[in-house]
C-alpha atoms as a PDB file:
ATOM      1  CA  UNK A   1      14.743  -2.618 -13.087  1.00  0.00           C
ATOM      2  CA  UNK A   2      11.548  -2.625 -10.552  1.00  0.00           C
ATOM      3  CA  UNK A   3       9.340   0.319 -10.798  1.00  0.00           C
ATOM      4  CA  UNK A   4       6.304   1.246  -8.855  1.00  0.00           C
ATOM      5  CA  UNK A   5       3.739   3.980  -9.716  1.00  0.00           C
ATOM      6  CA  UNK A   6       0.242   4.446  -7.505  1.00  0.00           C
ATOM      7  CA  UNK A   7      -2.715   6.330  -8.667  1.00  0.00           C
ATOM      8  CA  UNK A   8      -5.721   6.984  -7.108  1.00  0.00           C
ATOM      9  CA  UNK A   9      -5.049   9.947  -4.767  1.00  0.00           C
ATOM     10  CA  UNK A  10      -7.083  12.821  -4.784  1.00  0.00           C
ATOM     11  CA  UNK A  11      -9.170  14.827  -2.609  1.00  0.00           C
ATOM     12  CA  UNK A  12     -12.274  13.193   0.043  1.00  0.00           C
ATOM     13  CA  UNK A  13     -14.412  14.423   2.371  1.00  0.00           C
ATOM     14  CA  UNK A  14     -14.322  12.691   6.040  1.00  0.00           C
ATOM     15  CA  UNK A  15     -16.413  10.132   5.216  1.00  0.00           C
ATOM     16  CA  UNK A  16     -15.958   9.377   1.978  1.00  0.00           C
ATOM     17  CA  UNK A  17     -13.702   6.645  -0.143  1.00  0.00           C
ATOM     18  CA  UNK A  18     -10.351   6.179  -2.403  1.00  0.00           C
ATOM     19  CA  UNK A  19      -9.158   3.575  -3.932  1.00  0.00           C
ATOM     20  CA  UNK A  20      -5.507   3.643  -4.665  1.00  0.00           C
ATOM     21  CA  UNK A  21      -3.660   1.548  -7.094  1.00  0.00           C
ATOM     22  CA  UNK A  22       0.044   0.162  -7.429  1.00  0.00           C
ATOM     23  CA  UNK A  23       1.381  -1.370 -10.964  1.00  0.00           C
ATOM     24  CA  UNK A  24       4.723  -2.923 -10.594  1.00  0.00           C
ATOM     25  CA  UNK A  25       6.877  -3.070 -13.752  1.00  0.00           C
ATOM     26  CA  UNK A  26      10.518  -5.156 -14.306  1.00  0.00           C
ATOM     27  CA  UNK A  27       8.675  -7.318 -12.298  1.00  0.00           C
ATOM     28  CA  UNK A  28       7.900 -10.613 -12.824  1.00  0.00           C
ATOM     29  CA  UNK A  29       8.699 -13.778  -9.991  1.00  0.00           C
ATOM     30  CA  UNK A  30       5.391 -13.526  -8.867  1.00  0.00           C
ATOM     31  CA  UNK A  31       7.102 -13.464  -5.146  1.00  0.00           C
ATOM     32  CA  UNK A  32       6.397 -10.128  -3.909  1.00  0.00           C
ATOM     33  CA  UNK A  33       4.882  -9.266  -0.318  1.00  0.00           C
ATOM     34  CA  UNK A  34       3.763  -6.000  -1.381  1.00  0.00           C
ATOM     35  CA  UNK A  35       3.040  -3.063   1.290  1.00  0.00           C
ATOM     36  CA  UNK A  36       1.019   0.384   1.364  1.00  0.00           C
ATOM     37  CA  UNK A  37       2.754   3.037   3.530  1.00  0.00           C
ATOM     38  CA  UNK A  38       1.802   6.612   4.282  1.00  0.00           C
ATOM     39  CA  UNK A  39       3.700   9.643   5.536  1.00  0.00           C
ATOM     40  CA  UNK A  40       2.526  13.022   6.663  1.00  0.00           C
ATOM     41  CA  UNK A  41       4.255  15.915   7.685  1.00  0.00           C
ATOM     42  CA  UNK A  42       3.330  15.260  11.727  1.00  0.00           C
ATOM     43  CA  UNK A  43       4.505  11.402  10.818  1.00  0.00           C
ATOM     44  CA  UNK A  44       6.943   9.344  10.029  1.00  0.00           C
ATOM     45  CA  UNK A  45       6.444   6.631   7.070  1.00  0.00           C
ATOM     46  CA  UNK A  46       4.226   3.869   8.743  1.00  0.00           C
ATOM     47  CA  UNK A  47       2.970   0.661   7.142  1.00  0.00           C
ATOM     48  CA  UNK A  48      -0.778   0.878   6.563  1.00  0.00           C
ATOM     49  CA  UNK A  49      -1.286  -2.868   5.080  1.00  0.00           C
ATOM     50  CA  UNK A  50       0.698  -5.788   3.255  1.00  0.00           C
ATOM     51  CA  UNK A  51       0.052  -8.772   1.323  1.00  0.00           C
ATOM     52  CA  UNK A  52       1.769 -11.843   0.218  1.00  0.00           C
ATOM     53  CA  UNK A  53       1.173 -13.403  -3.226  1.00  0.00           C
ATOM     54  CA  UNK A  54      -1.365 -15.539  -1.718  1.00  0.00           C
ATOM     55  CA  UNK A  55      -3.774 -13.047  -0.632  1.00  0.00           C
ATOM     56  CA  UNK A  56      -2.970 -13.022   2.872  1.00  0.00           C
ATOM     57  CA  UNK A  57      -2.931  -9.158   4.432  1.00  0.00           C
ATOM     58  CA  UNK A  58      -2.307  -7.571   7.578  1.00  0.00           C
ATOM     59  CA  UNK A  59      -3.685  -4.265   8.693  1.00  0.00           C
ATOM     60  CA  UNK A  60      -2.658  -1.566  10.712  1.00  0.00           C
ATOM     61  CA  UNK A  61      -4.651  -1.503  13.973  1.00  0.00           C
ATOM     62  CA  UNK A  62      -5.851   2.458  12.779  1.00  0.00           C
ATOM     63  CA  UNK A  63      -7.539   1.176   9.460  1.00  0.00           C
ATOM     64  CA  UNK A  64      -8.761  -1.894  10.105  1.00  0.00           C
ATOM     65  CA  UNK A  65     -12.275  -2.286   9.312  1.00  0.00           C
ATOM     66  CA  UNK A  66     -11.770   0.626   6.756  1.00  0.00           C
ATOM     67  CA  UNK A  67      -9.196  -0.231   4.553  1.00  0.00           C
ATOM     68  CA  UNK A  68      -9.313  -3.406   2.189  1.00  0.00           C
ATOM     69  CA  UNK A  69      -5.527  -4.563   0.255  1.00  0.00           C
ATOM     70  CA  UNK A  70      -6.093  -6.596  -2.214  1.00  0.00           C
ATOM     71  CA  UNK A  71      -3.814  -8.051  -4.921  1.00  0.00           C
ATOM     72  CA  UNK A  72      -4.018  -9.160  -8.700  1.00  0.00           C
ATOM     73  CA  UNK A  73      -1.639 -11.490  -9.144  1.00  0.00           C
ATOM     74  CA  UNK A  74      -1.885 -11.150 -13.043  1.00  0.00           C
ATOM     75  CA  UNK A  75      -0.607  -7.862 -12.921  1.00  0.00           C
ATOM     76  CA  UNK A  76       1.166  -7.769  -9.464  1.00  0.00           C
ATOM     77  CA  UNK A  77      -0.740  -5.053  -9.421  1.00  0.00           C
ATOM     78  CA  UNK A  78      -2.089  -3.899  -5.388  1.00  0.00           C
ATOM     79  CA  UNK A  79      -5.343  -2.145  -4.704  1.00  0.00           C
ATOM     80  CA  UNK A  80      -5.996  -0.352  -1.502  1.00  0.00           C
ATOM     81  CA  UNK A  81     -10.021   0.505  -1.461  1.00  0.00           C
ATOM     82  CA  UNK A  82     -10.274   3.102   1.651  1.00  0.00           C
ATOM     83  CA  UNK A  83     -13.351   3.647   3.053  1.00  0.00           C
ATOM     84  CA  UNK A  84     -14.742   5.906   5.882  1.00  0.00           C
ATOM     85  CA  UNK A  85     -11.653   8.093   5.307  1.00  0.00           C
ATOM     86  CA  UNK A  86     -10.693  10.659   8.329  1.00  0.00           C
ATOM     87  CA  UNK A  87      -8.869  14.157   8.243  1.00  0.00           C
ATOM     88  CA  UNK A  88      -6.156  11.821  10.010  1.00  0.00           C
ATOM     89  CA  UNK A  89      -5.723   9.770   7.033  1.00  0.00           C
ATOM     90  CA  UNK A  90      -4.284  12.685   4.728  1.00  0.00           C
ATOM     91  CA  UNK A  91      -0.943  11.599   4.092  1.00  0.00           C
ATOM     92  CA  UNK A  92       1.405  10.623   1.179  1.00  0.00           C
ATOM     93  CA  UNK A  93       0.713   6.952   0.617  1.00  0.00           C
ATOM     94  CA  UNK A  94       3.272   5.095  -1.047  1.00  0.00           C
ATOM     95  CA  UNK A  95       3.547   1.233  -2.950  1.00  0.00           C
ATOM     96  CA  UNK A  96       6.378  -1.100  -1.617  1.00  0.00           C
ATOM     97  CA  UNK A  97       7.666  -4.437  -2.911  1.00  0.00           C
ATOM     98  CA  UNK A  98       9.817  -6.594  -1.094  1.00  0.00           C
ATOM     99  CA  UNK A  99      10.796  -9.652  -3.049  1.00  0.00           C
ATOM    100  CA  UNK A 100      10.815 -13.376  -1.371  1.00  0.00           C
ATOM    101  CA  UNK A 101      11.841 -16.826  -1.804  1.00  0.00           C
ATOM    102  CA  UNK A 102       8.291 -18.015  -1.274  1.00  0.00           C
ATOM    103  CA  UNK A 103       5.739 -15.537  -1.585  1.00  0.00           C
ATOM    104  CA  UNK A 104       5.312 -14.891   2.133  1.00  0.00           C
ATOM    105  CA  UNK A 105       5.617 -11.384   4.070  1.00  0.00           C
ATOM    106  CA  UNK A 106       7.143 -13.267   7.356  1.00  0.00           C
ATOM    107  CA  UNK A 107       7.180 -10.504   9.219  1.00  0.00           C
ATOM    108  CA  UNK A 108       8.176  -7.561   6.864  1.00  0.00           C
ATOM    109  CA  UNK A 109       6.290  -4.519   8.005  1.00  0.00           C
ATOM    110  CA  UNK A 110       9.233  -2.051   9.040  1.00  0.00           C
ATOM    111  CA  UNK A 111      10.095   0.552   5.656  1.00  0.00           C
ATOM    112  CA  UNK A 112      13.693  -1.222   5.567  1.00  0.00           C
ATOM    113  CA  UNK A 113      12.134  -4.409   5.079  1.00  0.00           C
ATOM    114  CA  UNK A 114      11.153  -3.418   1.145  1.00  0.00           C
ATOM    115  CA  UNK A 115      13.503  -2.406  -1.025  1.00  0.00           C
ATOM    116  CA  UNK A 116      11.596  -1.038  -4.023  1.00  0.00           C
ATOM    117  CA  UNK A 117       8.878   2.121  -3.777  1.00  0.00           C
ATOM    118  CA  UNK A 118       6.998   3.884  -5.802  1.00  0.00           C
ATOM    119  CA  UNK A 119       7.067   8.095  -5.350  1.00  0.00           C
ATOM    120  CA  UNK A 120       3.442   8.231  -3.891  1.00  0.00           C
ATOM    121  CA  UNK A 121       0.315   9.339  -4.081  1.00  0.00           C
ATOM    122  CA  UNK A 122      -1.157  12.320  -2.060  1.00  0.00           C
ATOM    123  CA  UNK A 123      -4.284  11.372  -0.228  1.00  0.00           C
ATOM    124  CA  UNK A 124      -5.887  14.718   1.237  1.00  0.00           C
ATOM    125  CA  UNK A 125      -9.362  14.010   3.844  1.00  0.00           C
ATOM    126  CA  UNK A 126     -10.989  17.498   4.894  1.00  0.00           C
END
């Protein structure tokens, strides 16, 4: 049974930095394109970044440059180190794993494309 838990939320002024974590448990292929997402009440859930097992990540156009995903494949453990944070960024952010045959995101971005999440962890910029 997959199970994701974040930490790393809190509180930042506009300006300032988080990082969040993501430790995956139950599992263990080492396949995983793994995903942070955020909602807020004004939004829906929208993907913020991904990466596949090899290190490869893909940003959304509003945090690039600001955000950094990376990944620790020993763990399968995801980082996302947020930088230059806005009141815009206050949202729930939330840890998704999709698994694959090859280690490769091909395209998954969309919330239906990852089947296991983790409850989330509030991220509040004011």
């Amino acid at each position: 049974h997959v199970q994701l838990v974040e930490s790393g939320g809190g509180s930042a002024q506009p300006g300032g930095s988080l990082r969040l974590s993501c430790a995956p448990s139950g599992y263990t292929a080492n396949l995983a394109c793994m995903a942070w997402f955020r909602q807020s009440p004004r939004n829906e859930r929208e993907a913020v970044a991904r990466i596949n097992t090899y290190g490869t990540a893909k940003y959304a156009d509003f945090v690039k440059g600001r955000f950094t995903v990376a990944k620790d494949n020993a763990k399968n453990a995801i980082y996302l180190q947020m930088n230059s944070l806005q009141p815009d960024d206050t949202a729930m952010y939330h840890c998704a794993l999709a698994h694959t045959q090859d280690g490769y995101c091909s395209g998954r971005w969309a919330e239906g494309d990852f089947g296991w999440w983790g409850p989330g962890t509030q991220v509040t910029v004011s």
